[in-house]
C-alpha atoms as a PDB file:
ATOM      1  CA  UNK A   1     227.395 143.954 193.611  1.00  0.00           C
ATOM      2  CA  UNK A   2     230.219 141.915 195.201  1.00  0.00           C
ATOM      3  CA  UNK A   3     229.142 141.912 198.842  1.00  0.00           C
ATOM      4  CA  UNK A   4     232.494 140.356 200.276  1.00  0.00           C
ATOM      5  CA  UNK A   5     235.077 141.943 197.808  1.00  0.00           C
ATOM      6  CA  UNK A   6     234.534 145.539 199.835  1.00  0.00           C
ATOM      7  CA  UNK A   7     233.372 146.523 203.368  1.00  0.00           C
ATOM      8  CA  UNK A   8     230.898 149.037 203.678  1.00  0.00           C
ATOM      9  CA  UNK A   9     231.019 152.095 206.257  1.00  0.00           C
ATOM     10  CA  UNK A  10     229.241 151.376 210.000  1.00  0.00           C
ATOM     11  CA  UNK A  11     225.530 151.928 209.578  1.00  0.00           C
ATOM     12  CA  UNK A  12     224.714 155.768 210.501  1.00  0.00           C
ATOM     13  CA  UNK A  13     223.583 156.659 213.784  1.00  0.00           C
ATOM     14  CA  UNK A  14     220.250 158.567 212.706  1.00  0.00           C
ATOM     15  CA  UNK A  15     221.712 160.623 209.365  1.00  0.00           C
ATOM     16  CA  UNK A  16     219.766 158.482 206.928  1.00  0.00           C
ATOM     17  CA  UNK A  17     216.805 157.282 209.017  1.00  0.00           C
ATOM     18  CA  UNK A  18     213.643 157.657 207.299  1.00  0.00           C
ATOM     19  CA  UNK A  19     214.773 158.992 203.887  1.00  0.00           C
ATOM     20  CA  UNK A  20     212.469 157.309 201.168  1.00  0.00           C
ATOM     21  CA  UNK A  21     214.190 155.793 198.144  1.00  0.00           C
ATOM     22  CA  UNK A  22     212.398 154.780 195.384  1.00  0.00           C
ATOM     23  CA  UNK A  23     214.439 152.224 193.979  1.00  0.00           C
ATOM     24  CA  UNK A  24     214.271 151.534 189.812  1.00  0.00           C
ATOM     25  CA  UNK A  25     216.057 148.597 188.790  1.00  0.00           C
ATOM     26  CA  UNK A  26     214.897 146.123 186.113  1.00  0.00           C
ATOM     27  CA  UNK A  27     217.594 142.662 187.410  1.00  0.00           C
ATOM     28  CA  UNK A  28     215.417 141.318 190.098  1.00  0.00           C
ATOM     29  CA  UNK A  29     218.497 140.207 192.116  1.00  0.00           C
ATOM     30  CA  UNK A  30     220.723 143.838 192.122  1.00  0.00           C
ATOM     31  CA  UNK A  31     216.690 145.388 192.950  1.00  0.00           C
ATOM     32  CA  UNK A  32     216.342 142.763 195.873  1.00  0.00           C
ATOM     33  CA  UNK A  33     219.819 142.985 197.009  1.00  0.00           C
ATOM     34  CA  UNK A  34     220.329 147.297 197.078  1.00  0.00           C
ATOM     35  CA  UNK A  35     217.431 146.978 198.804  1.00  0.00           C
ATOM     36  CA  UNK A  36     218.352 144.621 201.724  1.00  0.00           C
ATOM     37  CA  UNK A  37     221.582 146.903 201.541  1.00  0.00           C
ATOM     38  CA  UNK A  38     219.968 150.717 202.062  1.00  0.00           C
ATOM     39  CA  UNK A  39     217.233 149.104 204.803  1.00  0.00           C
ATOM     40  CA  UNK A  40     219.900 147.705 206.930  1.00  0.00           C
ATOM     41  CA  UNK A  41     221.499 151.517 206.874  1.00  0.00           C
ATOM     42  CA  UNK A  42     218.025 152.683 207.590  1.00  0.00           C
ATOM     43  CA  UNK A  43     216.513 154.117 204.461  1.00  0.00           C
ATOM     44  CA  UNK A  44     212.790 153.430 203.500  1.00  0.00           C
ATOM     45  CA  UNK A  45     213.101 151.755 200.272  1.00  0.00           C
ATOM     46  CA  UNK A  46     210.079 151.140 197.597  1.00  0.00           C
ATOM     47  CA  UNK A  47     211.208 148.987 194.664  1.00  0.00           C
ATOM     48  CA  UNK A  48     210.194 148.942 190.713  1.00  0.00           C
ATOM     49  CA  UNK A  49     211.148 146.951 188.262  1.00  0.00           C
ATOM     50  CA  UNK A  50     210.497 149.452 185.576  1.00  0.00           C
ATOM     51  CA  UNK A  51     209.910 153.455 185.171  1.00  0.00           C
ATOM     52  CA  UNK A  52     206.069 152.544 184.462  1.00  0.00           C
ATOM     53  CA  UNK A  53     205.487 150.550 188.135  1.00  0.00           C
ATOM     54  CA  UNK A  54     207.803 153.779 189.310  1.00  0.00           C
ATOM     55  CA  UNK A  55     205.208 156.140 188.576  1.00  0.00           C
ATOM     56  CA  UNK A  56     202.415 154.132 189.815  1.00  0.00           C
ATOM     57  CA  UNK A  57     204.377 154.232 193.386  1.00  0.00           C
ATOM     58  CA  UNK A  58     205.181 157.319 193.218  1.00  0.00           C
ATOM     59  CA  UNK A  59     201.618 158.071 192.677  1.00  0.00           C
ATOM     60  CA  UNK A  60     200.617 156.381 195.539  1.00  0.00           C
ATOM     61  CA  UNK A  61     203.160 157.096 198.434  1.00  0.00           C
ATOM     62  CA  UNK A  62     204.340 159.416 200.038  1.00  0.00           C
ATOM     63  CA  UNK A  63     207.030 161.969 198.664  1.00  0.00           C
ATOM     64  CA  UNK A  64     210.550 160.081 198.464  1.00  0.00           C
ATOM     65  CA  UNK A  65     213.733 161.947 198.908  1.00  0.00           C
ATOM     66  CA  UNK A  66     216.192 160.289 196.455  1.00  0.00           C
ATOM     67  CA  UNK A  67     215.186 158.486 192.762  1.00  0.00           C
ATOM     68  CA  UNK A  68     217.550 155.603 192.384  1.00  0.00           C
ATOM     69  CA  UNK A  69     217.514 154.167 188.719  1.00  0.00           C
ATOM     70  CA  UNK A  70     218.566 151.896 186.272  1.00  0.00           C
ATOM     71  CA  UNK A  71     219.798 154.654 183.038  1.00  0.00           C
ATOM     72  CA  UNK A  72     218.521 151.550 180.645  1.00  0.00           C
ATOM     73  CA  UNK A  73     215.272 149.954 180.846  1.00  0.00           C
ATOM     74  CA  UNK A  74     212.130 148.737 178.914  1.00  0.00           C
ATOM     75  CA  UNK A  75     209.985 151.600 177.858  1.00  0.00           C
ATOM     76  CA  UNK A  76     210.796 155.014 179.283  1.00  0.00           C
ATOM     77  CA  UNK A  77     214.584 155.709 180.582  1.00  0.00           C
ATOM     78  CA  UNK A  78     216.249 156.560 183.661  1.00  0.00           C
ATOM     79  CA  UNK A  79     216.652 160.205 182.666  1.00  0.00           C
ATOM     80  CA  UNK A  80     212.737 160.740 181.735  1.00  0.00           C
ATOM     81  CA  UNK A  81     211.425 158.968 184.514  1.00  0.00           C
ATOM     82  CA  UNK A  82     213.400 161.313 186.644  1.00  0.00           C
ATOM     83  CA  UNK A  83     212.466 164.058 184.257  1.00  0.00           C
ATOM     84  CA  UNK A  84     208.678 163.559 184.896  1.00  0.00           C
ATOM     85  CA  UNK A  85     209.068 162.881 188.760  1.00  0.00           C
ATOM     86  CA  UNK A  86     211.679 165.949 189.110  1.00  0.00           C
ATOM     87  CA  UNK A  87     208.833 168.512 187.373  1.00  0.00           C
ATOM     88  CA  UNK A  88     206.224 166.674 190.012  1.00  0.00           C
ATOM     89  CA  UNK A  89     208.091 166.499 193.495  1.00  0.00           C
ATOM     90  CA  UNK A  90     210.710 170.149 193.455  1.00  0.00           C
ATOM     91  CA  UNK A  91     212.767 168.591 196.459  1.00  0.00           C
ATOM     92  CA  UNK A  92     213.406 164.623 194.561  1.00  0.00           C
ATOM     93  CA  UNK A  93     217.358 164.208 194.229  1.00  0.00           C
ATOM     94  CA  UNK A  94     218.447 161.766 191.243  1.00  0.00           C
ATOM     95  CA  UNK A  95     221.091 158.814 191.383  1.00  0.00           C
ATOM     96  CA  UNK A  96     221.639 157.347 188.332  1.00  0.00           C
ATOM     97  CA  UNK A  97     223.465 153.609 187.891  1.00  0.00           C
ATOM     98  CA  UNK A  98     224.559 152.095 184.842  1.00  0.00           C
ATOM     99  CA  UNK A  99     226.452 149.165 183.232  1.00  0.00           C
ATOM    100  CA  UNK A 100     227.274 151.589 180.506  1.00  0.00           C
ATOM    101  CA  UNK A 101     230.583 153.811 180.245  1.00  0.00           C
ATOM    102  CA  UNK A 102     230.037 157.084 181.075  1.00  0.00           C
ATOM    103  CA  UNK A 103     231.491 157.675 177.715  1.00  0.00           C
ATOM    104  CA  UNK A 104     228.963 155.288 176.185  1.00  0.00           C
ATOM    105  CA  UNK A 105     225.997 157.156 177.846  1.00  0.00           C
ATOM    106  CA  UNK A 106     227.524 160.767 177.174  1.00  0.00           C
ATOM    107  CA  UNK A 107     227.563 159.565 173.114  1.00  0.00           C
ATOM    108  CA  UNK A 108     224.274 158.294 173.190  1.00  0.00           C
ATOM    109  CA  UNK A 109     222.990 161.197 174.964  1.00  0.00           C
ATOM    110  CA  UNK A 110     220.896 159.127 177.048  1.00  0.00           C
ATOM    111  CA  UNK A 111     221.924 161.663 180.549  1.00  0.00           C
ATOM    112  CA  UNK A 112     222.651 165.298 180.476  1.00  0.00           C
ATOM    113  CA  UNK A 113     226.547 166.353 181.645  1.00  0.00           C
ATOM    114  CA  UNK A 114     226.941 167.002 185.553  1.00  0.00           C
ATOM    115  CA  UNK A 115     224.390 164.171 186.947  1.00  0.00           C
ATOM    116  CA  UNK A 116     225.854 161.634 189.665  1.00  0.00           C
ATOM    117  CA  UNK A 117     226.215 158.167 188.091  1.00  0.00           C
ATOM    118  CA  UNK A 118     227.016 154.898 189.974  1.00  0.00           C
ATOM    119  CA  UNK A 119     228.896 152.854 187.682  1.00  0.00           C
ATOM    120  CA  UNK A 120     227.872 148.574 187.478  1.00  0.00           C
ATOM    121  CA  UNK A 121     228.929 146.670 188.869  1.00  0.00           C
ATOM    122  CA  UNK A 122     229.277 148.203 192.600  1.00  0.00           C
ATOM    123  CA  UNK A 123     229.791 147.228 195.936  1.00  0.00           C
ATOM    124  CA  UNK A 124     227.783 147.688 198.533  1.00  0.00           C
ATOM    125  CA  UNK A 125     230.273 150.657 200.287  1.00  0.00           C
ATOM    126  CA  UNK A 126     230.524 152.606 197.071  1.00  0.00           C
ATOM    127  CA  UNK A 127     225.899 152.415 196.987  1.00  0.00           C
ATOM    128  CA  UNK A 128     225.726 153.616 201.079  1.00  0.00           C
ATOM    129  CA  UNK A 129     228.540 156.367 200.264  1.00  0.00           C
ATOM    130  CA  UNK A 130     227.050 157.448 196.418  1.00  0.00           C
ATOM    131  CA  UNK A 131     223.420 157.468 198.197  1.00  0.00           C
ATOM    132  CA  UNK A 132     224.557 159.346 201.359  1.00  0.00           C
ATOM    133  CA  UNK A 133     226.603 161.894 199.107  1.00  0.00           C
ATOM    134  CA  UNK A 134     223.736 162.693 197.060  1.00  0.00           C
ATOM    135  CA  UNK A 135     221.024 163.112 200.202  1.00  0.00           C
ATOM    136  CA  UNK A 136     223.879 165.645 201.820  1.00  0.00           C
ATOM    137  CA  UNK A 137     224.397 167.326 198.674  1.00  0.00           C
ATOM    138  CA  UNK A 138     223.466 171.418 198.863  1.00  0.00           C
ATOM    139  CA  UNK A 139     221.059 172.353 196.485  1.00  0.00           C
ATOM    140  CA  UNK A 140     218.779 169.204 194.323  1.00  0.00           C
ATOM    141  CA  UNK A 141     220.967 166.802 192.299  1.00  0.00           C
ATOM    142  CA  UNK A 142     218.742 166.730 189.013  1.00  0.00           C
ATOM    143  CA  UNK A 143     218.129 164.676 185.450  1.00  0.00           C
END
């Protein structure tokens, strides 16, 4: 995520305070840095480095408003992490990133047509605009 290659929107007056992200990335430096990134706009962010510390947090916090994950990790997947959190919290919108081609993901059937998918690498305006556009979506953005 190229921090000085693109400038990212003024911080929100209120629109994202408080929204809880539960952030799923397995690089330790993207996970660290998307964090610093969506706290300075003012979302709540809980990090996991895989989909198995992802369901132990979202076992023990509160609900979260917006799943952001890695498509490709060790042991379960983007899409069936968000699979079992979707069937568990009804209101949980999905954002999906990926190193992969969308064409490389569609083939390998790893996520369903007609989910929102931030492409790697990204900079920080096109994560504050993809995670904004999903929150103000109508109607829950699903695996």
């Amino acid at each position: 995520m190229p921090a000085a290659a693109e400038q990212a929107p003024p911080p929100p007056e209120s629109a994202a305070r408080g929204a809880r992200i539960l952030l799923v990335e397995d690089e330790p430096g993207l996970r660290a840095l998307a964090r610093r990134v969506l706290e300075t706009y003012g979302y709540q962010v809980v990090m996991a480095a895989d989909a198995e510390e992802a369901l132990v947090a979202a076992a023990s916090e509160p609900a979260f408003d917006l799943l952001l994950t890695d498509v490709v990790m060790p042991g379960l997947n983007g899409r069936e992490l968000a699979e079992r959190l979707c069937s568990r919290f009804a209101d949980l919108r999905v954002l999906y990133m990926s190193g992969y081609a969308e064409s490389t993901i569609a083939k390998e059937g790893l996520l369903p047509g007609g989910v929102v998918l931030l492409p790697k690498p990204f900079g920080i305006g096109d994560l504050v605009r993809m995670v904004r556009h999903v929150l103000d979506s109508e109607g829950p953005s699903r695996p």
